[in-house]
N, C-alpha and C. Protein backbone atom coordinates (compact mmCIF):
# COMPACT_ATOMS: atom_id res chain seq x y z
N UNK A 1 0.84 -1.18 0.00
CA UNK A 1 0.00 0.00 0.00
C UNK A 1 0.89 1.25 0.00
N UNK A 2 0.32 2.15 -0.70
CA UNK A 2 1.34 3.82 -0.71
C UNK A 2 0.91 4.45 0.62
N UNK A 3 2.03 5.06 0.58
CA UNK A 3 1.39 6.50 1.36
C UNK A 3 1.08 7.49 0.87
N UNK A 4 -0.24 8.41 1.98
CA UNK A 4 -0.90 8.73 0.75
C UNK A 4 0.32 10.25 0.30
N UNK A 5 -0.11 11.68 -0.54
CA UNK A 5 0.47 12.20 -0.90
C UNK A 5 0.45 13.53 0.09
N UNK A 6 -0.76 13.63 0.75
CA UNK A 6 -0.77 14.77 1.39
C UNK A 6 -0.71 13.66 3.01
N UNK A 7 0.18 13.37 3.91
CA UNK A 7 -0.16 12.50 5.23
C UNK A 7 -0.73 13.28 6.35
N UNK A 8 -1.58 12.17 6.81
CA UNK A 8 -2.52 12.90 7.97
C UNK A 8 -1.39 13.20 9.45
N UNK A 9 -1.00 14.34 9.73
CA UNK A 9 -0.13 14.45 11.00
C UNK A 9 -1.10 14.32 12.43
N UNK A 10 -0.44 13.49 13.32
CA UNK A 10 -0.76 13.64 14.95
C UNK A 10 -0.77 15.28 15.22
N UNK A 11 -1.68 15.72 16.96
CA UNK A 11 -1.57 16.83 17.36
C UNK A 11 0.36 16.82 17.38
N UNK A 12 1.01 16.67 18.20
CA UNK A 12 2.17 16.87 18.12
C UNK A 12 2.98 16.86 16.82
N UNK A 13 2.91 16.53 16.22
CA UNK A 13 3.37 15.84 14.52
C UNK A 13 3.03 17.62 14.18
N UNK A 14 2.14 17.76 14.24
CA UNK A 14 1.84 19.36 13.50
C UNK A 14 2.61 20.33 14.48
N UNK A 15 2.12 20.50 15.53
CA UNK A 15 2.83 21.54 16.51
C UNK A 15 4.22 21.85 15.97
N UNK A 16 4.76 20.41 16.31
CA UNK A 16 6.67 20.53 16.03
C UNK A 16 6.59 21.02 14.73
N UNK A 17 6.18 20.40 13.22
CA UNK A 17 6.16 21.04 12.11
C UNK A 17 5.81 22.57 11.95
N UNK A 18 4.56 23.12 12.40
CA UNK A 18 4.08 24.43 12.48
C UNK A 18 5.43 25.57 13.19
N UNK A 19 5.68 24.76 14.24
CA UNK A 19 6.84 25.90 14.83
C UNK A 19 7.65 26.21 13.83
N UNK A 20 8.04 25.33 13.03
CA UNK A 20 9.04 25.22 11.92
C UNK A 20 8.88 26.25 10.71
N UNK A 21 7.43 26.71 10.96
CA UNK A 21 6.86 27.56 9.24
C UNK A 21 7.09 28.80 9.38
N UNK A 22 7.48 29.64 8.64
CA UNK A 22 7.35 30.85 8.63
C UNK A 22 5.61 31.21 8.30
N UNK A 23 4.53 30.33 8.00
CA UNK A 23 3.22 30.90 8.22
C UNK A 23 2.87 30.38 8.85
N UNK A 24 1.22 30.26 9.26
CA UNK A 24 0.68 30.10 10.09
C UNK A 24 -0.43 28.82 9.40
N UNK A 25 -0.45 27.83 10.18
CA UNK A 25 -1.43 26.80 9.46
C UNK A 25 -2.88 26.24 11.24
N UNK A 26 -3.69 25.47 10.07
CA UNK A 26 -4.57 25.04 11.11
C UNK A 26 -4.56 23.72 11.13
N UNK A 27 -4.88 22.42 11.90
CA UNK A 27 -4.96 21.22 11.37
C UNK A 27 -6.23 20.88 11.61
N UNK A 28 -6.46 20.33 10.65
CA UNK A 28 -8.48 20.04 10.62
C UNK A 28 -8.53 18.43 9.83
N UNK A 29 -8.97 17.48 11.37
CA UNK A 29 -9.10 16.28 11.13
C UNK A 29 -7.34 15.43 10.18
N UNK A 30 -6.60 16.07 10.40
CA UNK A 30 -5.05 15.55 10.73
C UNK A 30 -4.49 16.31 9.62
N UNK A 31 -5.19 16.66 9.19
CA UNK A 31 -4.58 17.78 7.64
C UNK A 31 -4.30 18.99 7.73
N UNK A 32 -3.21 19.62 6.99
CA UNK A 32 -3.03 20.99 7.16
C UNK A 32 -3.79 21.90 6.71
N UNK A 33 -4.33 22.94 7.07
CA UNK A 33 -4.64 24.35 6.14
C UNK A 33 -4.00 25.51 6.53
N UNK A 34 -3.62 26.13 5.48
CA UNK A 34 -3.01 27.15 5.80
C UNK A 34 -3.97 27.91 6.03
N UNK A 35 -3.76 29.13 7.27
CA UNK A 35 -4.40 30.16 7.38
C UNK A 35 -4.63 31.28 6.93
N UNK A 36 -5.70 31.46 6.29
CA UNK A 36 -5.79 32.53 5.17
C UNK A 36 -5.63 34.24 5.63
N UNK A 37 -4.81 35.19 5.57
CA UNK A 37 -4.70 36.35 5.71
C UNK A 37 -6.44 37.00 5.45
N UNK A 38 -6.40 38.41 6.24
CA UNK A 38 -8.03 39.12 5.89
C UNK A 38 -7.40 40.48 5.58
N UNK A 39 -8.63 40.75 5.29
CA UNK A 39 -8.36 42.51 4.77
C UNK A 39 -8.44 43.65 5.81
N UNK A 40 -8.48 44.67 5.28
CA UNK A 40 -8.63 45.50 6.76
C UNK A 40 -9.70 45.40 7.45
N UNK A 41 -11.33 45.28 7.09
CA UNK A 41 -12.31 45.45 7.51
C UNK A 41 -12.43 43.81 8.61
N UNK A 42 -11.79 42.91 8.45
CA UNK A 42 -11.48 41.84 9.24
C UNK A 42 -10.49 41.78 10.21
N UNK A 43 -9.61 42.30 9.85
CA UNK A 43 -8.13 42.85 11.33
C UNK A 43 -9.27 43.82 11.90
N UNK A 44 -9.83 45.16 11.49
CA UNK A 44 -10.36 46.34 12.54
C UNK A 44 -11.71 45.86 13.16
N UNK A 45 -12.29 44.36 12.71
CA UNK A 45 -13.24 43.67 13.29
C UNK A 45 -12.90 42.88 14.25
N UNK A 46 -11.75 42.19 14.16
CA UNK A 46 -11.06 41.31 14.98
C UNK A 46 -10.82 42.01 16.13
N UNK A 47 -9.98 43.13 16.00
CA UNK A 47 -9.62 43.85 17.02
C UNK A 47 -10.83 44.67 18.21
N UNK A 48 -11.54 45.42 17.20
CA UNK A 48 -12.67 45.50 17.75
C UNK A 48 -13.81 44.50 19.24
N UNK A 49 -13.16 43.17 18.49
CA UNK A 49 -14.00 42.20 19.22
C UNK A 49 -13.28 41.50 20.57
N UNK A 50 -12.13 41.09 20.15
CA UNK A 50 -11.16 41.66 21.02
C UNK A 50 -10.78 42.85 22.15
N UNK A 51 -11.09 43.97 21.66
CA UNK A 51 -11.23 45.00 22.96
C UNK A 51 -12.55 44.70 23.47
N UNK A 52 -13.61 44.17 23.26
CA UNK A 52 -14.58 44.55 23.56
C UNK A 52 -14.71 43.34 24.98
N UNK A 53 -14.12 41.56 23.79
CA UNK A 53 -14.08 40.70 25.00
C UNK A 53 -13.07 41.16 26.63
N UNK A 54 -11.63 41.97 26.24
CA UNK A 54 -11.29 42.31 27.01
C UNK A 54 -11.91 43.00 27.74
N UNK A 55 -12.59 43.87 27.67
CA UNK A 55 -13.92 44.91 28.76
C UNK A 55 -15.02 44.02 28.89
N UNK A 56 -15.73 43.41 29.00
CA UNK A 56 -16.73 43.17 29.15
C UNK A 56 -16.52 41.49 29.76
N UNK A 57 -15.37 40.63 30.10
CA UNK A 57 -14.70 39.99 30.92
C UNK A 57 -13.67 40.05 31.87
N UNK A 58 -13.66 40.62 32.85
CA UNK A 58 -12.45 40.73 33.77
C UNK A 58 -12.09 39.72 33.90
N UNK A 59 -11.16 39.82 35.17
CA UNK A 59 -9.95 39.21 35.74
C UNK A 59 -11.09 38.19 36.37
N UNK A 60 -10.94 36.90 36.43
CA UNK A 60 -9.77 36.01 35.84
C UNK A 60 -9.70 35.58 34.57
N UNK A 61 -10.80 36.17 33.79
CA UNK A 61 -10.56 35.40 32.32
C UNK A 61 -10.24 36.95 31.64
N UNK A 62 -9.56 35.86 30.38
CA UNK A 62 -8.17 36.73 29.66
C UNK A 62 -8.86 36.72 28.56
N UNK A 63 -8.90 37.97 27.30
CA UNK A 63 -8.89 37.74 26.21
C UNK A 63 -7.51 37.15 24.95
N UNK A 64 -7.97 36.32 23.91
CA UNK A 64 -6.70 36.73 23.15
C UNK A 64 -6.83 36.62 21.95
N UNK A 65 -6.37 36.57 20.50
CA UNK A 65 -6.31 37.00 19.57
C UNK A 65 -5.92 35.73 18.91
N UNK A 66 -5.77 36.35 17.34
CA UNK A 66 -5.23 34.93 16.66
C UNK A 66 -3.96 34.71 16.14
N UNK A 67 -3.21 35.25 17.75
CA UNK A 67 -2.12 34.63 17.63
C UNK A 67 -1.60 33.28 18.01
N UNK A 68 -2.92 33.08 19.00
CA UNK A 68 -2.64 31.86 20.09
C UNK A 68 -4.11 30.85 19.35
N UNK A 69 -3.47 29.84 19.26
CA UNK A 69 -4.02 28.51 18.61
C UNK A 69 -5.46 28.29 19.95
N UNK A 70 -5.96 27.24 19.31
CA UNK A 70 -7.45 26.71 20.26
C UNK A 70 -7.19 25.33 20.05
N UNK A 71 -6.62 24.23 20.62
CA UNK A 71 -6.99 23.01 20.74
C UNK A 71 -8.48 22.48 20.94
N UNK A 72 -9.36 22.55 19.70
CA UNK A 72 -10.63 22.03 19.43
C UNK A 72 -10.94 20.50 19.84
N UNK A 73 -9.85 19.68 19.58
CA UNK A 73 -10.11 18.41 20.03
C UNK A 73 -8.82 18.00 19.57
N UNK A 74 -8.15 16.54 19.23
CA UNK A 74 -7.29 15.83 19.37
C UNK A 74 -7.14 15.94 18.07
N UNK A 75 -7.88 16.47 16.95
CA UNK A 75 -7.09 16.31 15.64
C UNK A 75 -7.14 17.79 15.05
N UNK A 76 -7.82 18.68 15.71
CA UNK A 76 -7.83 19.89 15.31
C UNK A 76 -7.64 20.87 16.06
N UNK A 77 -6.69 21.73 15.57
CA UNK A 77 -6.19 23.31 15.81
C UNK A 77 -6.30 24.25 15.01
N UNK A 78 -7.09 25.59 15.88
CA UNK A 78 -7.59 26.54 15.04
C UNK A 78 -6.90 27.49 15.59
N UNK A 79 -6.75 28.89 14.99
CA UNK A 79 -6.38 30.32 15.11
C UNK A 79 -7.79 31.24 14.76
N UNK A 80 -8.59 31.47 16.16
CA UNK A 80 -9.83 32.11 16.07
C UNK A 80 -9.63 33.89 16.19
N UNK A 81 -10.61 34.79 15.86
CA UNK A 81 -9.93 36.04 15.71
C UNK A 81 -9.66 36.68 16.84
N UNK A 82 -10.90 36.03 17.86
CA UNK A 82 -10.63 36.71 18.94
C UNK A 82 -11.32 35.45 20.06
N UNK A 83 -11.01 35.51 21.88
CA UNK A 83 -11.81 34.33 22.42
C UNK A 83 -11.34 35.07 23.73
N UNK A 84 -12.06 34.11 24.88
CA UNK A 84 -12.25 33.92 25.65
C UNK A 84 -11.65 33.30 27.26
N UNK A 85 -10.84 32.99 27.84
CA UNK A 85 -10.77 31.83 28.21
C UNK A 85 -10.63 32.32 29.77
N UNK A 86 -11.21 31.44 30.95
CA UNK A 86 -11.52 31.85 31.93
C UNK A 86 -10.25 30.33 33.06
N UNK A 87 -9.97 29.48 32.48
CA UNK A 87 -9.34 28.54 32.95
C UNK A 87 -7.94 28.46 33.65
N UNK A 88 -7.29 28.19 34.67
CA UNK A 88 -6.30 28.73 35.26
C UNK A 88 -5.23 27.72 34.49
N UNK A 89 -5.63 27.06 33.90
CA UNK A 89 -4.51 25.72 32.97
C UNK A 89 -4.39 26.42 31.88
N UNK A 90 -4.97 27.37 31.11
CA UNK A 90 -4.31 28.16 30.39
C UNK A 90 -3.67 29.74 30.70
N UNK A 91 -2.94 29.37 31.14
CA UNK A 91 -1.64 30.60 31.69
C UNK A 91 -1.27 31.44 30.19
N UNK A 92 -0.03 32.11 30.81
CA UNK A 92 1.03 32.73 29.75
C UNK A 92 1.77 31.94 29.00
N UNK A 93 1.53 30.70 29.35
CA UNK A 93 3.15 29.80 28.92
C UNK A 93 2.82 28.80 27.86
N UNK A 94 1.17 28.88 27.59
CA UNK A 94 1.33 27.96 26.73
C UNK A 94 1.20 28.27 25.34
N UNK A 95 1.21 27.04 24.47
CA UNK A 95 0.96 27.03 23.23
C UNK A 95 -0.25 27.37 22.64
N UNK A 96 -1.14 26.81 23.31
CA UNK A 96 -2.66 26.76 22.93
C UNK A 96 -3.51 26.70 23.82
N UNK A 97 -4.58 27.16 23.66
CA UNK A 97 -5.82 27.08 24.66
C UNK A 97 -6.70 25.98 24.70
N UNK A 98 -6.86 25.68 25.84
CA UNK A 98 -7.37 23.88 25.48
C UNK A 98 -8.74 24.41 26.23
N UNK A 99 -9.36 25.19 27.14
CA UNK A 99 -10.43 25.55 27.11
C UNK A 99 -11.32 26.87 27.03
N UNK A 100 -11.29 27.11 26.26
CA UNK A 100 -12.00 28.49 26.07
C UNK A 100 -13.59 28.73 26.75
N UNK A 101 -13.90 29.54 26.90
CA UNK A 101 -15.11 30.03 27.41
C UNK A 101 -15.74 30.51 26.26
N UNK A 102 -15.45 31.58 25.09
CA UNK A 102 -15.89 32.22 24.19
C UNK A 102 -15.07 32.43 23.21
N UNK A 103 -15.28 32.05 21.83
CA UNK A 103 -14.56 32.28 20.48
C UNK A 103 -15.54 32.78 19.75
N UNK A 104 -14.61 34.02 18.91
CA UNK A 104 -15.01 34.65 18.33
C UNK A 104 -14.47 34.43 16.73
N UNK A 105 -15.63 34.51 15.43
CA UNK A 105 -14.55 34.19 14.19
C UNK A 105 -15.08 35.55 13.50
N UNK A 106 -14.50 36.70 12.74
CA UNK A 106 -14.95 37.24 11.69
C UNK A 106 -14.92 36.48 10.39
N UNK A 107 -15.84 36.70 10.00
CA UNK A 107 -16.25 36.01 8.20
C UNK A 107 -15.53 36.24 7.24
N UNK A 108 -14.33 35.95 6.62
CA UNK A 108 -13.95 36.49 5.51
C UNK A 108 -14.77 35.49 4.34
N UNK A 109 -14.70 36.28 3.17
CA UNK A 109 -15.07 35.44 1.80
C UNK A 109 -14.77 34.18 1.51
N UNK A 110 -13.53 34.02 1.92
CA UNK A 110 -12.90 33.37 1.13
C UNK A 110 -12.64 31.80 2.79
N UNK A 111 -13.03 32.40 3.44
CA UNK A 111 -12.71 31.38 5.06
C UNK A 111 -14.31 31.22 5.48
N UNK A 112 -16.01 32.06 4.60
CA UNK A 112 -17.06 32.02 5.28
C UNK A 112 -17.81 30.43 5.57
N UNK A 113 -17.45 29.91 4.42
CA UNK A 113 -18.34 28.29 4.57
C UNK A 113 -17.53 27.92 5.76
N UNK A 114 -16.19 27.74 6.12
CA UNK A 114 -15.00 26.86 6.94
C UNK A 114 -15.61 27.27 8.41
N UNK A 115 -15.76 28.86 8.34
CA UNK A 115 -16.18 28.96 9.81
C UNK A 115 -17.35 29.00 10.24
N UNK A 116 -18.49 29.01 9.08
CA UNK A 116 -19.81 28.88 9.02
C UNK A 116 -20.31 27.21 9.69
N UNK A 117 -19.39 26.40 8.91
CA UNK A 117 -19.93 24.95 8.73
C UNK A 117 -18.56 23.73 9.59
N UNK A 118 -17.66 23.93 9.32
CA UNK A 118 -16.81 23.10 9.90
C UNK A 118 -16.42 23.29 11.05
N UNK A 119 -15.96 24.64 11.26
CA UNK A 119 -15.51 25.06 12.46
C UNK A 119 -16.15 25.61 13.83
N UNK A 120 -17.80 26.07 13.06
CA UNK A 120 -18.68 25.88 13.94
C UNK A 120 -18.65 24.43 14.97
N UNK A 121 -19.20 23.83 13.99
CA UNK A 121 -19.25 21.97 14.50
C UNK A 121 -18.36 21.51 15.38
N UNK A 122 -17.01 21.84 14.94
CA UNK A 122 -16.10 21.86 15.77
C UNK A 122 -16.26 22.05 17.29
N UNK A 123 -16.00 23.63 16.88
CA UNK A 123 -16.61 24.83 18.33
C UNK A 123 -17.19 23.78 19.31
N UNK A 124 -18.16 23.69 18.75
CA UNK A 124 -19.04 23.36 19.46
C UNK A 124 -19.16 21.73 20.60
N UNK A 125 -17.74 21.16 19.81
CA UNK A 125 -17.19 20.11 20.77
C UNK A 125 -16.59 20.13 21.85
N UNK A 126 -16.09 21.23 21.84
CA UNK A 126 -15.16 22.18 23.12
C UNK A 126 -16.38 21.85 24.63
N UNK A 127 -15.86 21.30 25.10
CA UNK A 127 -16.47 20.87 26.42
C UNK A 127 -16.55 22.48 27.26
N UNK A 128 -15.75 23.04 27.34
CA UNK A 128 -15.76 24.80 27.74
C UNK A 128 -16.57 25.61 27.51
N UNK A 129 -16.51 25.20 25.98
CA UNK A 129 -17.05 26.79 25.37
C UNK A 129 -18.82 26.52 25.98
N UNK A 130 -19.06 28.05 25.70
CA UNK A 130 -20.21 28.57 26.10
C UNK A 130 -20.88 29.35 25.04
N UNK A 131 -19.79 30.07 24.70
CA UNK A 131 -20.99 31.02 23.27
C UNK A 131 -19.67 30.98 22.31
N UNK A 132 -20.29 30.62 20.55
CA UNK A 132 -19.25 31.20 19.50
C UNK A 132 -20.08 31.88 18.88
N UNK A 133 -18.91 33.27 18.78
CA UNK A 133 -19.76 34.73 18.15
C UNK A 133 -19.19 34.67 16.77
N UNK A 134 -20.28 34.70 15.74
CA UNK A 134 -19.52 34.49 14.34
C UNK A 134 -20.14 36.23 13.77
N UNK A 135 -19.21 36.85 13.29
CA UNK A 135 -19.34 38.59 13.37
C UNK A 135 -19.24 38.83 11.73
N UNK A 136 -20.06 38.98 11.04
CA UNK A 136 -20.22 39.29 9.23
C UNK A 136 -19.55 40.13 8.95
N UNK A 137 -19.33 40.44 7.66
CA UNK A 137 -18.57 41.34 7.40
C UNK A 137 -18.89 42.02 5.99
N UNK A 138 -20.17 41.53 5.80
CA UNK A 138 -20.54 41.87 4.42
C UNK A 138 -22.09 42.95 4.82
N UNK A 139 -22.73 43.20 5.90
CA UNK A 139 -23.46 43.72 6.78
C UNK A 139 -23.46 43.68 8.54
N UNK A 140 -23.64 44.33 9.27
CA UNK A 140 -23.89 44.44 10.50
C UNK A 140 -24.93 43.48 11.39
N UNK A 141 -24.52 42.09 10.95
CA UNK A 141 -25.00 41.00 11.79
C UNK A 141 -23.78 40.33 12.74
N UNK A 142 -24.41 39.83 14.00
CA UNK A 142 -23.74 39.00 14.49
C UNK A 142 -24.52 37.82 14.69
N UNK A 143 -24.11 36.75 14.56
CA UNK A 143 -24.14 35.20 15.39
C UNK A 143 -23.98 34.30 16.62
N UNK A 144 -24.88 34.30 17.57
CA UNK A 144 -24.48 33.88 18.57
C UNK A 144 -24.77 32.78 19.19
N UNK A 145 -24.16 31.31 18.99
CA UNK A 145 -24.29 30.25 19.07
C UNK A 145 -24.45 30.07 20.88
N UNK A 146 -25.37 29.78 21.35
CA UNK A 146 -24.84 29.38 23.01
C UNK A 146 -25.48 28.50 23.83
N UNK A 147 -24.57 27.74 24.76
CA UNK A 147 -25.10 26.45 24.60
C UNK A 147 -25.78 26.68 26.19
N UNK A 148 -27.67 26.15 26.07
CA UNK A 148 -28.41 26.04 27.06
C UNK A 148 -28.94 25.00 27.31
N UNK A 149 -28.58 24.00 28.40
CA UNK A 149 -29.08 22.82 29.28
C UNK A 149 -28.41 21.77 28.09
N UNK A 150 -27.45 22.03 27.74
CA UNK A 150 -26.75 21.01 27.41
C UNK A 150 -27.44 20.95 25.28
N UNK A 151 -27.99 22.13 24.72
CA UNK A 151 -28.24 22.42 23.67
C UNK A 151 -27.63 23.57 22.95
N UNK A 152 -27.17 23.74 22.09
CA UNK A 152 -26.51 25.03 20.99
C UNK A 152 -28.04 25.42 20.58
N UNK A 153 -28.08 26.85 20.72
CA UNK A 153 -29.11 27.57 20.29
C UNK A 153 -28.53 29.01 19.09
N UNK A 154 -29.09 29.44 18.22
CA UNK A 154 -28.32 30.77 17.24
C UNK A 154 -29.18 31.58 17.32
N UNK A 155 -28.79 32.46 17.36
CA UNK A 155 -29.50 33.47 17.25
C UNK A 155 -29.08 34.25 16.41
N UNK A 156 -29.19 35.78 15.86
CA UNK A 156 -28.99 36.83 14.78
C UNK A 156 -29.51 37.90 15.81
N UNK A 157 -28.27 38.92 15.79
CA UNK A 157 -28.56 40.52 16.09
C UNK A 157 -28.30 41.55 15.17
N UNK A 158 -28.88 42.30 14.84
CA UNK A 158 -29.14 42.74 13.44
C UNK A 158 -28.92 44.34 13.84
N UNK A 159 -30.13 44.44 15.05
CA UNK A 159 -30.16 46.07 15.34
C UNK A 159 -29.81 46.13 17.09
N UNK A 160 -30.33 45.09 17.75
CA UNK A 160 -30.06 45.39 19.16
C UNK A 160 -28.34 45.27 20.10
N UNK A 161 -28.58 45.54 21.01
CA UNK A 161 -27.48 45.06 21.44
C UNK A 161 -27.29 44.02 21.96
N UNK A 162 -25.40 43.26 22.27
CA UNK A 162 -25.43 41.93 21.65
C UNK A 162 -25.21 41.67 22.76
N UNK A 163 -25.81 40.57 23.69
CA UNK A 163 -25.51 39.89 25.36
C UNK A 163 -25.53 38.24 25.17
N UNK A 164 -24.78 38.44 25.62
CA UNK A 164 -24.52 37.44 26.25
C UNK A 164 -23.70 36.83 27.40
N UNK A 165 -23.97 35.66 28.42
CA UNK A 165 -23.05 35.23 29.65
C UNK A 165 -22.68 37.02 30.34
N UNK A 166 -24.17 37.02 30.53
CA UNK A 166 -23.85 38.88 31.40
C UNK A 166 -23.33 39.78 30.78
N UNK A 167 -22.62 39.45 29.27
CA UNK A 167 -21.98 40.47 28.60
C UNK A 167 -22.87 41.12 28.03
N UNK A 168 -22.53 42.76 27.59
CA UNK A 168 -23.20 43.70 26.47
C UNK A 168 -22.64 44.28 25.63
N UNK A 169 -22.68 44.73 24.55
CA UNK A 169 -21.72 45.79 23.94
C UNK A 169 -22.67 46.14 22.62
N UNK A 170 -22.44 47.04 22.18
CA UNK A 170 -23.15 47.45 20.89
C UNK A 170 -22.77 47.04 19.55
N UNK A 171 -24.04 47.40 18.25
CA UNK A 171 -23.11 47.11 17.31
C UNK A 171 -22.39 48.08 16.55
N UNK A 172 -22.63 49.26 17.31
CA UNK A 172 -21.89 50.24 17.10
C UNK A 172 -20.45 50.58 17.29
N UNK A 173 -20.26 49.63 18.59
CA UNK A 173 -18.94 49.33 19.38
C UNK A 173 -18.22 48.56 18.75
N UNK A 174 -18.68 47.67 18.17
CA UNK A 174 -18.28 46.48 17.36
C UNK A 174 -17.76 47.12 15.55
N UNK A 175 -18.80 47.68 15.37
CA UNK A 175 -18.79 48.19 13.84
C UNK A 175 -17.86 49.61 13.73
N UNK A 176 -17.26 50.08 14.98
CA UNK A 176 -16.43 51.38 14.73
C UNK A 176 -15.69 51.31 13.93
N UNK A 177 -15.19 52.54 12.93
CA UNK A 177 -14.39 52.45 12.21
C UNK A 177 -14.42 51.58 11.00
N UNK A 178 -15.51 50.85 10.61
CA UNK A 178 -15.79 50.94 9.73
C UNK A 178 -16.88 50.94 8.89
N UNK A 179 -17.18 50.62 7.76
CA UNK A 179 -17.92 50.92 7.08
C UNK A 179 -19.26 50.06 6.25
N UNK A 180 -19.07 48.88 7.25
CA UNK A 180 -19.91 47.84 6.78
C UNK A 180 -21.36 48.35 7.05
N UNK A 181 -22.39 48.08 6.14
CA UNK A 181 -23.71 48.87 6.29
C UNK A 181 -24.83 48.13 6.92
N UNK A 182 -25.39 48.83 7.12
CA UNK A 182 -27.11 47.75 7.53
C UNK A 182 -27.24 47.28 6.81
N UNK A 183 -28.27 46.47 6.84
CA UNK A 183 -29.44 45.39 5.83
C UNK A 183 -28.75 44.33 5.04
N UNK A 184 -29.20 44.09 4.28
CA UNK A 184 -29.22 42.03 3.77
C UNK A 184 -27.51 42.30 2.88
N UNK A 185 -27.09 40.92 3.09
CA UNK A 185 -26.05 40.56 2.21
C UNK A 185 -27.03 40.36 0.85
């Protein structure tokens, strides 16, 4: 029998390789993807969501960005834009976050089905997580997946403001600086 051409790597198998890249990849079900770069209106969304998790979660849970990986489960690692994590096992020191409280993804074009459909599903295996906020970018919707009595429920905020797990923030707060408009994709 061959091997095949693209090989499926272990969590560790990727880690050690990934340190090695000058880019940034994800592994989804033992395979690589590279992580696709966004445009500005996705960095000033990211960031956005990001300051916002930082205010609207204190001390003890930390926000962070997508610099720091999410250990989703045993064959997959993601780089989400922005998250959550309230757990004292994820410190300063590590590699990845193995339990998050809240991940956040902005939509790019070209990444919308992956985080719409795969990485949702994913998400949503995370024994931790509690809410994934998926934030559009083609109009002023957000997504807010959150899990009640042991069920994922979605919702869509369109005009109000967005709560959740005691949090609030606007979509004004969210949408500063730029220029994405009301109404339908």
């Amino acid at each position: 029998m061959r091997d095949p051409i693209v090989p499926q790597l272990s969590a560790e198998e990727f880690l050690s390789w990934e340190s090695r890249q000058p880019a940034r990849y994800e592994l989804h079900e033992g395979f690589i993807v590279a992580f696709a770069g966004g445009l500005a209106v996705h960095d000033r969304l990211s960031f956005n969501l990001r300051t916002i998790f930082e205010r609207v979660f204190p001390s003890p849970c930390r926000s962070f960005g997508s610099d720091l990986k999410i250990k989703a489960s045993a064959q997959h690692f993601f780089y989400a834009d922005a998250g959550v994590v309230c757990d004292d096992d994820d410190d300063d020191d590590v590699l990845y976050v193995k339990r998050p409280s809240v991940v956040g993804e902005v939509l790019s074009p070209s990444t919308r089905a992956y985080d719409l459909i795969e990485k949702r599903a994913t998400y949503r295996e995370i024994a931790s997580l509690e809410v994934y906020v998926i934030v559009h970018t083609m109009l002023r919707r957000v997504e807010i997946d959150e899990l009640h009595a042991g069920a994922w429920n979605t919702r869509f905020v369109e005009a109000d403001d967005v709560d959740f797990l005691g949090a609030t923030f606007t979509l004004d707060e969210l949408y500063a600086r730029t220029s994405v408009p009301l109404g339908g994709e």
